[in-house]
N, C-alpha and C. Protein backbone atom coordinates (compact mmCIF):
# COMPACT_ATOMS: atom_id res chain seq x y z
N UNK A 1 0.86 -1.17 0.00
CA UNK A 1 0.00 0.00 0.00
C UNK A 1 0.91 1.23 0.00
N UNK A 2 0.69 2.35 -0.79
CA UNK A 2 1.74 3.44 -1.28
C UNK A 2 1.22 4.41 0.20
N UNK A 3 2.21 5.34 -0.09
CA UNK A 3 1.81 6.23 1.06
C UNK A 3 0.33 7.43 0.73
N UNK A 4 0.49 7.57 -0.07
CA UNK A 4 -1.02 8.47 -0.75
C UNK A 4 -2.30 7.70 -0.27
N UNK A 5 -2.14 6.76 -0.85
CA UNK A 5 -3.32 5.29 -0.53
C UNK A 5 -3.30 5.49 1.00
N UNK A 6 -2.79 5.71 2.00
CA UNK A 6 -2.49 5.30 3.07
C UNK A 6 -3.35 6.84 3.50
N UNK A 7 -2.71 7.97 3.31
CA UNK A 7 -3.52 9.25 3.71
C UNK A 7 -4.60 9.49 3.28
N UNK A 8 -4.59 9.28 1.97
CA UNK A 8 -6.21 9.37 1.22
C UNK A 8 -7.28 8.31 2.50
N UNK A 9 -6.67 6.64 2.45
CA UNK A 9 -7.88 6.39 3.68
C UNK A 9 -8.16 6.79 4.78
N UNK A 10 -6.66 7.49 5.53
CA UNK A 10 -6.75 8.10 6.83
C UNK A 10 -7.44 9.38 6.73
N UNK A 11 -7.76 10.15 5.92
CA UNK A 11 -8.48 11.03 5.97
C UNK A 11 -9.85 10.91 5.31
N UNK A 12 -10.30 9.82 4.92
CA UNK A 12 -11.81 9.35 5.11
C UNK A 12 -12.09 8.53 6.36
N UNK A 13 -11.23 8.04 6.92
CA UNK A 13 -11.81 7.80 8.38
C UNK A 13 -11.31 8.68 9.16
N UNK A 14 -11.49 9.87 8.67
CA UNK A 14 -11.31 10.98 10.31
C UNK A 14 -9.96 10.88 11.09
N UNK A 15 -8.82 10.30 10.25
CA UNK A 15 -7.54 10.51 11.50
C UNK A 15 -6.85 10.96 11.14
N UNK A 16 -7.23 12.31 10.66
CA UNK A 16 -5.84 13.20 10.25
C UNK A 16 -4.69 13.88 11.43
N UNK A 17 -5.77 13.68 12.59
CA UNK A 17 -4.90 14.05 13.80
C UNK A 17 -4.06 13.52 13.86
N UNK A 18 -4.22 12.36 13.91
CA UNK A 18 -3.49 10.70 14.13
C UNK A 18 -2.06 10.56 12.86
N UNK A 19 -2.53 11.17 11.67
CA UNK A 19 -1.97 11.25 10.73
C UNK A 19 -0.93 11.90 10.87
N UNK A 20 -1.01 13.03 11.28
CA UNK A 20 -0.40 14.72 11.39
C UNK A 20 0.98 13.64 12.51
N UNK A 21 0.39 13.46 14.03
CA UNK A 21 1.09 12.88 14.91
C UNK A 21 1.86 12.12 15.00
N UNK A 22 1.23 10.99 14.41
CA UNK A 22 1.68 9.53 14.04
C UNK A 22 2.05 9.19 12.55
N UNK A 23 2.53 9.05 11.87
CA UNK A 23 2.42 9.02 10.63
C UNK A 23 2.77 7.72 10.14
N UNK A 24 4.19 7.20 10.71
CA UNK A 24 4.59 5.78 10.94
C UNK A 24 3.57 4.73 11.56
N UNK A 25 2.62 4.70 12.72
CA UNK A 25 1.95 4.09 13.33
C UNK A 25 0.34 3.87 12.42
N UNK A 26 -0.03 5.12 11.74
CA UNK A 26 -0.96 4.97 10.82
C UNK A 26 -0.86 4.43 9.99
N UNK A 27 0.54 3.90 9.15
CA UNK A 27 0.99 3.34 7.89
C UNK A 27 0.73 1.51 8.39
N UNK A 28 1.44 1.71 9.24
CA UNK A 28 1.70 0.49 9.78
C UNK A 28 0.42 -0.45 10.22
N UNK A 29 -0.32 0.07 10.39
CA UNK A 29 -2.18 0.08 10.56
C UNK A 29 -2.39 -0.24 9.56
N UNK A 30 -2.74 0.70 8.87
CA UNK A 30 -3.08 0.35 7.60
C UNK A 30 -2.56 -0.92 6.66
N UNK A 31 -1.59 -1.24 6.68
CA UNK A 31 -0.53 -2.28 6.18
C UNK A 31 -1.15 -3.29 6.86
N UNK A 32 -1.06 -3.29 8.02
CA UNK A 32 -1.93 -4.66 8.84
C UNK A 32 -3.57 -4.96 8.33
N UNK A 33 -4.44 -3.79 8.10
CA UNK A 33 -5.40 -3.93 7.89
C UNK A 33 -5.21 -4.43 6.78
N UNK A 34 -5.01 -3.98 5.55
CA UNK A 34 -4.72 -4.59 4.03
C UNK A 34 -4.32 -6.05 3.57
N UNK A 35 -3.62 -6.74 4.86
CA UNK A 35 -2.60 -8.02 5.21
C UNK A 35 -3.97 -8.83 5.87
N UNK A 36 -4.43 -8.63 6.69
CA UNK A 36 -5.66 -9.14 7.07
C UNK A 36 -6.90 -9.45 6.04
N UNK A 37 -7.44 -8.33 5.51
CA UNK A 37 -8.18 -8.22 4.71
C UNK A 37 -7.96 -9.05 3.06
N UNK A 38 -6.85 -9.18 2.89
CA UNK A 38 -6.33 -10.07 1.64
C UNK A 38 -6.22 -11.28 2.26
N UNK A 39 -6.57 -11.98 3.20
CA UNK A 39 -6.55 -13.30 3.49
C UNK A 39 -7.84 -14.05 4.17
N UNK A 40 -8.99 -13.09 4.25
CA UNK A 40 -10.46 -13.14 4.39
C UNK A 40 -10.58 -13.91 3.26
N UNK A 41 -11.36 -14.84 3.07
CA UNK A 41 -12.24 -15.35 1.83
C UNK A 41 -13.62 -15.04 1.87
N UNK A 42 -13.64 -14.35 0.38
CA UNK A 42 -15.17 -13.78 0.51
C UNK A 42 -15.90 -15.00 0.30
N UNK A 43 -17.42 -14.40 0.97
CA UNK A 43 -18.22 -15.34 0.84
C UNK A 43 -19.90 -14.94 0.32
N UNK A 44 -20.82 -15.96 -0.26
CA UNK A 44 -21.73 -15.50 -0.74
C UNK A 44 -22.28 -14.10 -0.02
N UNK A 45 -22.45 -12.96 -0.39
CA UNK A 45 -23.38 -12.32 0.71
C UNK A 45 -24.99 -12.59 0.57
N UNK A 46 -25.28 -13.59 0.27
CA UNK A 46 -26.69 -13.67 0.25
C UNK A 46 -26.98 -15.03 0.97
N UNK A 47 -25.56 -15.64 1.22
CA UNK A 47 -25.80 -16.60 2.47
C UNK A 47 -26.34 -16.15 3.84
N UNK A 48 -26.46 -16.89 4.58
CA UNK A 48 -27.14 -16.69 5.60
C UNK A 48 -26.44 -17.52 6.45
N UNK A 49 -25.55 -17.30 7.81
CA UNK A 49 -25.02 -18.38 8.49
C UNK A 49 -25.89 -18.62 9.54
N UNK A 50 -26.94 -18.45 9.76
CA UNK A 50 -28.39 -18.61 10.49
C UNK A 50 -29.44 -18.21 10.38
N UNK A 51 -30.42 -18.40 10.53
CA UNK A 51 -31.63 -18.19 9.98
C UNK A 51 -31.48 -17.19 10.44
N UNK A 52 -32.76 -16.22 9.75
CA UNK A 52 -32.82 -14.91 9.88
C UNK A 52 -33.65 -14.33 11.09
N UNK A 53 -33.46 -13.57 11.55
CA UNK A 53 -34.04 -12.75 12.83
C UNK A 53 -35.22 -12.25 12.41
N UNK A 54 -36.47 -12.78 13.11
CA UNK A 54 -37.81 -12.27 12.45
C UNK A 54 -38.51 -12.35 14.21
N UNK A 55 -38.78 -11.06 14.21
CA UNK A 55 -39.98 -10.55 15.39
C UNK A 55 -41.04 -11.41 15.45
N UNK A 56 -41.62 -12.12 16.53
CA UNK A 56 -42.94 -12.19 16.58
C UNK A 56 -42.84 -14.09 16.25
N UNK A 57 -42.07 -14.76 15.45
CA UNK A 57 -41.92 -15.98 14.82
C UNK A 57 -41.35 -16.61 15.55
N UNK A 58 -41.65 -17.06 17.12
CA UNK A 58 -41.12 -18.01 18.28
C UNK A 58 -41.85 -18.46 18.64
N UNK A 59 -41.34 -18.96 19.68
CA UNK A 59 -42.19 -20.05 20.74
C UNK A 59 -42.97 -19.09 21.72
């Protein structure tokens, strides 16, 4: 992940403070998040891993 990529997301989630302060620690975040997120396997989103939550339809 380039460093632009890295500020451009930190300043859609609101941490430019964090940015300004930290700059190394935000990268490094980010890098982890990206490392995580590339080793998720997507999955149907129209699966359902339990039935669905419906009001009123119990015992």
């Amino acid at each position: 992940m380039n460093k632009e990529t890295i500020e451009m997301l930190a300043r859609r989630a609101g941490l430019q403070k964090a940015l300004a302060e930290f700059p190394d620690d935000v990268a490094a975040a980010a890098r982890q998040a990206d490392d995580v997120a590339s080793k998720i396997k997507p999955v149907d989103p129209r699966a359902e891993p339990w039935p669905p939550m419906q009001a009123g339809k119990g015992q």
